[in-house]
C-alpha atoms as a PDB file:
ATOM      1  CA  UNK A   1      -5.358  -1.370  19.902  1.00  0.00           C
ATOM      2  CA  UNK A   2      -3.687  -1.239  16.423  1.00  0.00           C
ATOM      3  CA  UNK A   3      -5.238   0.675  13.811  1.00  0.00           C
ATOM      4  CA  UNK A   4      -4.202   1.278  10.062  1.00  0.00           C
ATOM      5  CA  UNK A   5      -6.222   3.894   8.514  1.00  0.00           C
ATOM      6  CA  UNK A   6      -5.848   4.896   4.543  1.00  0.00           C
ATOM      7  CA  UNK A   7      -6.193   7.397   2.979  1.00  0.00           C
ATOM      8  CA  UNK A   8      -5.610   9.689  -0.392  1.00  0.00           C
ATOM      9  CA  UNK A   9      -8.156   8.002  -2.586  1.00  0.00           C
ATOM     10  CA  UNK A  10     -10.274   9.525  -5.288  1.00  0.00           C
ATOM     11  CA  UNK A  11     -11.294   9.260  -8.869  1.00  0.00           C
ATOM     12  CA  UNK A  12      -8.965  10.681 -11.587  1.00  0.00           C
ATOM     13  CA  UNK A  13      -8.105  10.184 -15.065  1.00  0.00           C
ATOM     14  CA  UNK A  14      -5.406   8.230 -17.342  1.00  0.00           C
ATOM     15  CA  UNK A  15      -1.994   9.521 -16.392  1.00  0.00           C
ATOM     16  CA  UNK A  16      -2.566  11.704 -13.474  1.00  0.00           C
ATOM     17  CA  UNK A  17      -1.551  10.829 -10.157  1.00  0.00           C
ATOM     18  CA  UNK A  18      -2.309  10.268  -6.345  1.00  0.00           C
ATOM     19  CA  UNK A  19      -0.646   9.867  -2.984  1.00  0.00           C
ATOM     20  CA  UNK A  20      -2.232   7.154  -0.522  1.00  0.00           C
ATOM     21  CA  UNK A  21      -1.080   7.486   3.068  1.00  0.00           C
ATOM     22  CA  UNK A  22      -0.738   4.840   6.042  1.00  0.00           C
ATOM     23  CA  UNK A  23      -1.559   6.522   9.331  1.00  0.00           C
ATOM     24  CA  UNK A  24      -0.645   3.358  12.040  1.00  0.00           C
ATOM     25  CA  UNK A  25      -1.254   3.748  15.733  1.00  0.00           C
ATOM     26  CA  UNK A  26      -0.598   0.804  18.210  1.00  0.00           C
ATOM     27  CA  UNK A  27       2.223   0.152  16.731  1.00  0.00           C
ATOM     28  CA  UNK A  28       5.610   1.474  15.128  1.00  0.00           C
ATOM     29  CA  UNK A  29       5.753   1.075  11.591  1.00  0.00           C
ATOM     30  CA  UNK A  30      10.058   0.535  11.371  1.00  0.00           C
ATOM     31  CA  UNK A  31       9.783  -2.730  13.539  1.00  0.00           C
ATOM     32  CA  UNK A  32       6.937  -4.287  10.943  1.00  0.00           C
ATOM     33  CA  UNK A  33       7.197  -4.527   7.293  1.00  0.00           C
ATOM     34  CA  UNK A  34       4.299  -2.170   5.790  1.00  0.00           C
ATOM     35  CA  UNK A  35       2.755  -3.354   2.428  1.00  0.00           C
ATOM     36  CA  UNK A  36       0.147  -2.022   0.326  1.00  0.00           C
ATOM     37  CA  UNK A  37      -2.378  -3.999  -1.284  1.00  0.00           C
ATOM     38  CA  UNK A  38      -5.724  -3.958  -3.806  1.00  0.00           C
ATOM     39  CA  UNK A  39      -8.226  -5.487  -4.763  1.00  0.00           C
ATOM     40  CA  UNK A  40     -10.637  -5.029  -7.808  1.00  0.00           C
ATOM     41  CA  UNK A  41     -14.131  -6.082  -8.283  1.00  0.00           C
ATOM     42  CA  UNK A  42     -14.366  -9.370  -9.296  1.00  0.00           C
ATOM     43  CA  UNK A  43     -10.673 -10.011  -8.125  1.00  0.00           C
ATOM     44  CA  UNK A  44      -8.779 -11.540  -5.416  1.00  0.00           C
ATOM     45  CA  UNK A  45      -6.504  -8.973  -3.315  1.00  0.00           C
ATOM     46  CA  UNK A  46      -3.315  -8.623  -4.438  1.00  0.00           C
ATOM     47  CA  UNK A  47       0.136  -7.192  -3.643  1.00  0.00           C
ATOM     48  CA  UNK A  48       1.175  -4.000  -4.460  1.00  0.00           C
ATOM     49  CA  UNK A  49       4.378  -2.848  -3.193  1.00  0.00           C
ATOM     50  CA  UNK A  50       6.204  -3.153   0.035  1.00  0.00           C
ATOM     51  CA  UNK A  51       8.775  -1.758   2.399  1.00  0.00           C
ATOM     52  CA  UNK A  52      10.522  -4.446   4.541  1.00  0.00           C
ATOM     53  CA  UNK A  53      11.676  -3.538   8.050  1.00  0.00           C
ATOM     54  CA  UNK A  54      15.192  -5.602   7.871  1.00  0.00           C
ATOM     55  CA  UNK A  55      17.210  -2.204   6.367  1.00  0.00           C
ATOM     56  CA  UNK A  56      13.810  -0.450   4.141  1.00  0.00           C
ATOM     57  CA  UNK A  57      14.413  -2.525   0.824  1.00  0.00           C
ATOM     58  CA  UNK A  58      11.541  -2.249  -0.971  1.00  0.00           C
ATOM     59  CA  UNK A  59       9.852  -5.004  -3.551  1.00  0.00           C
ATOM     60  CA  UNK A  60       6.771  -4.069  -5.866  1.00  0.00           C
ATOM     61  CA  UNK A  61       4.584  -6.009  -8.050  1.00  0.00           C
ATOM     62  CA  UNK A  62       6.383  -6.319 -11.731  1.00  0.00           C
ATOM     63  CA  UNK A  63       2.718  -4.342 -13.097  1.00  0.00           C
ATOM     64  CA  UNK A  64       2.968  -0.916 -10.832  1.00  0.00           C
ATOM     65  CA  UNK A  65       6.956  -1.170 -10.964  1.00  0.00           C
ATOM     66  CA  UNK A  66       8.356   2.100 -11.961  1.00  0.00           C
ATOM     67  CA  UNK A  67       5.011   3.741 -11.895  1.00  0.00           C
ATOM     68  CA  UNK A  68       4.413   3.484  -7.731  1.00  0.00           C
ATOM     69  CA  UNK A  69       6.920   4.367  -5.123  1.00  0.00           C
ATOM     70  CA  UNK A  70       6.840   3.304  -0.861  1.00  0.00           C
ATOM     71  CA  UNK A  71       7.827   5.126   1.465  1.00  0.00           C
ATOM     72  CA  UNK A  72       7.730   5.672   5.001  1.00  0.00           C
ATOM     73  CA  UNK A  73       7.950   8.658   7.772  1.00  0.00           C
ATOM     74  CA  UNK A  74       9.131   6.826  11.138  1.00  0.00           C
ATOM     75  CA  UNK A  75       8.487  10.702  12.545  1.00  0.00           C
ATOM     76  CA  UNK A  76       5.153  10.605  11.272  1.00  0.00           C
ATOM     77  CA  UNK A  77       4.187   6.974  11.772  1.00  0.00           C
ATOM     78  CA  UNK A  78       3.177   6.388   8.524  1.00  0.00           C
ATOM     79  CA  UNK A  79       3.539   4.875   5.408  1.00  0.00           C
ATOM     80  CA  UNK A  80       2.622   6.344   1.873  1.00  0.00           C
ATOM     81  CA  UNK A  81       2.144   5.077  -2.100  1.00  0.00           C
ATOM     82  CA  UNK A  82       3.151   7.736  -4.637  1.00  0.00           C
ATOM     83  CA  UNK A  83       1.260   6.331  -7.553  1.00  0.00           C
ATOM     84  CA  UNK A  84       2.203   7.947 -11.062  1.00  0.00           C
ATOM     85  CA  UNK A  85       1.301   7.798 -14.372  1.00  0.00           C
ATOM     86  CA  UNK A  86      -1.695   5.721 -13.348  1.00  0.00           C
ATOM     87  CA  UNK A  87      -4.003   3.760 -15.303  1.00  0.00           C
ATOM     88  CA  UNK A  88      -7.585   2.301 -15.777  1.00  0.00           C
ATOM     89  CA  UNK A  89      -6.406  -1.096 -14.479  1.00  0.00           C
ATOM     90  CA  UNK A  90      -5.071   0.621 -11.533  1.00  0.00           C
ATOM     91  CA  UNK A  91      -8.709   1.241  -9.868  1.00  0.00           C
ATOM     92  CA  UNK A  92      -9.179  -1.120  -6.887  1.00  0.00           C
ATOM     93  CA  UNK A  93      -9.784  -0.723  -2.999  1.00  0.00           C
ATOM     94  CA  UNK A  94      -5.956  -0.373  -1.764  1.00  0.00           C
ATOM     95  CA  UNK A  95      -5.214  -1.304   1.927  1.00  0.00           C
ATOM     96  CA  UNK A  96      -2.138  -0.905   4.048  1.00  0.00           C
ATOM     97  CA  UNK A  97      -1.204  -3.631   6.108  1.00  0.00           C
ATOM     98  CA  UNK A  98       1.512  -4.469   8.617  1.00  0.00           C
ATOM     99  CA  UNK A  99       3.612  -7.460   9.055  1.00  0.00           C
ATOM    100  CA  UNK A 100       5.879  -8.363  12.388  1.00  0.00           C
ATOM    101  CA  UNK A 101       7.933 -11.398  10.405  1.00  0.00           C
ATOM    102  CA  UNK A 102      10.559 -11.573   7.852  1.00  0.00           C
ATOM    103  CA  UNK A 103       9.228 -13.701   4.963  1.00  0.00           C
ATOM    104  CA  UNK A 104       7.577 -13.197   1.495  1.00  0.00           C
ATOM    105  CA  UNK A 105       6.452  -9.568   1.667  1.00  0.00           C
ATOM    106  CA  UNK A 106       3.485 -10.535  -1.165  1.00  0.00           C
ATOM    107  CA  UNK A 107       1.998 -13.542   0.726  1.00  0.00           C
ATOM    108  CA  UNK A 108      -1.206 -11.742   2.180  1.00  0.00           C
ATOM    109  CA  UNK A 109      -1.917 -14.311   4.801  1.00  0.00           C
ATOM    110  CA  UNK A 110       1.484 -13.082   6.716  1.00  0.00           C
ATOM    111  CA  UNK A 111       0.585  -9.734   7.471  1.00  0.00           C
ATOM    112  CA  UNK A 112      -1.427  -9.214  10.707  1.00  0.00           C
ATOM    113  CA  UNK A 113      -2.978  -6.277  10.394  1.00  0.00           C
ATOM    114  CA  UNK A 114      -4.743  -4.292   8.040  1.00  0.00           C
ATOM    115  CA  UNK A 115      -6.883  -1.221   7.319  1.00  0.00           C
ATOM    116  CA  UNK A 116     -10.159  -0.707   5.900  1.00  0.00           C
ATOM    117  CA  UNK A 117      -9.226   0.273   2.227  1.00  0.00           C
ATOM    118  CA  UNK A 118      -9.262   3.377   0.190  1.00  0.00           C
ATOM    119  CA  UNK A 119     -10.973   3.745  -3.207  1.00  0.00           C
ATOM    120  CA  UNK A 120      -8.712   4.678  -6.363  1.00  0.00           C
ATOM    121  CA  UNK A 121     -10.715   4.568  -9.883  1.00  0.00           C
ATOM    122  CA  UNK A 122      -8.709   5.649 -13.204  1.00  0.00           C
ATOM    123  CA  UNK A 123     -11.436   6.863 -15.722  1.00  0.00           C
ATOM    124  CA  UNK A 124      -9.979   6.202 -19.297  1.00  0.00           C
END
């Protein structure tokens, strides 16, 4: 059975920063492209960053670009989102998910499987 579980989350102020961490089992993260995602209250989920498995280019979304950083541990299994310099509009339920296809690493509806979310709030 796959399983993506997150974790990392917490509450934290204006310019400090976390580490969220994909732990996959079921499956090996370097043959799926593993993307992180969030959504905020009142919001549709959105994409967050990526890291394809065609070569490990990565792609984030233009607001967290510069701040946020993918990686992966193909030892370890799992897949982690160094998030600096963070900021109030940065709190939102992030989830890892994991996607078998080349395509359009944003588009949501192509990734197959996904975890149950970990809570980041940014207090002003």
């Amino acid at each position: 059975q796959v399983q993506l579980v997150e974790s990392g989350g917490g509450l934290v102020q204006a310019g400090d920063s976390l580490r969220l961490s994909c732990a996959a089992s079921g499956l090996t993260i370097w043959r799926y492209t593993m993307g992180w995602f969030r959504q905020a209250p009142g919001k549709e989920r959105e994409f967050v960053a990526a890291i394809v498995w065609t070569g490990g280019n990565t792609d984030y979304a233009h607001s967290v670009k510069g701040r946020f950083t993918i990686s992966r541990d193909n030892a370890k299994n799992t897949v982690s989102l160094q998030m600096n310099s963070l900021k109030p509009e940065d709190t939102a339920v992030y989830y890892c998910a994991a996607d078998p296809n080349p395509g359009s690493v944003s588009w949501a509806a192509r990734y197959d499987y996904w975890g149950q979310g970990t809570q980041v709030t940014v207090s002003s």
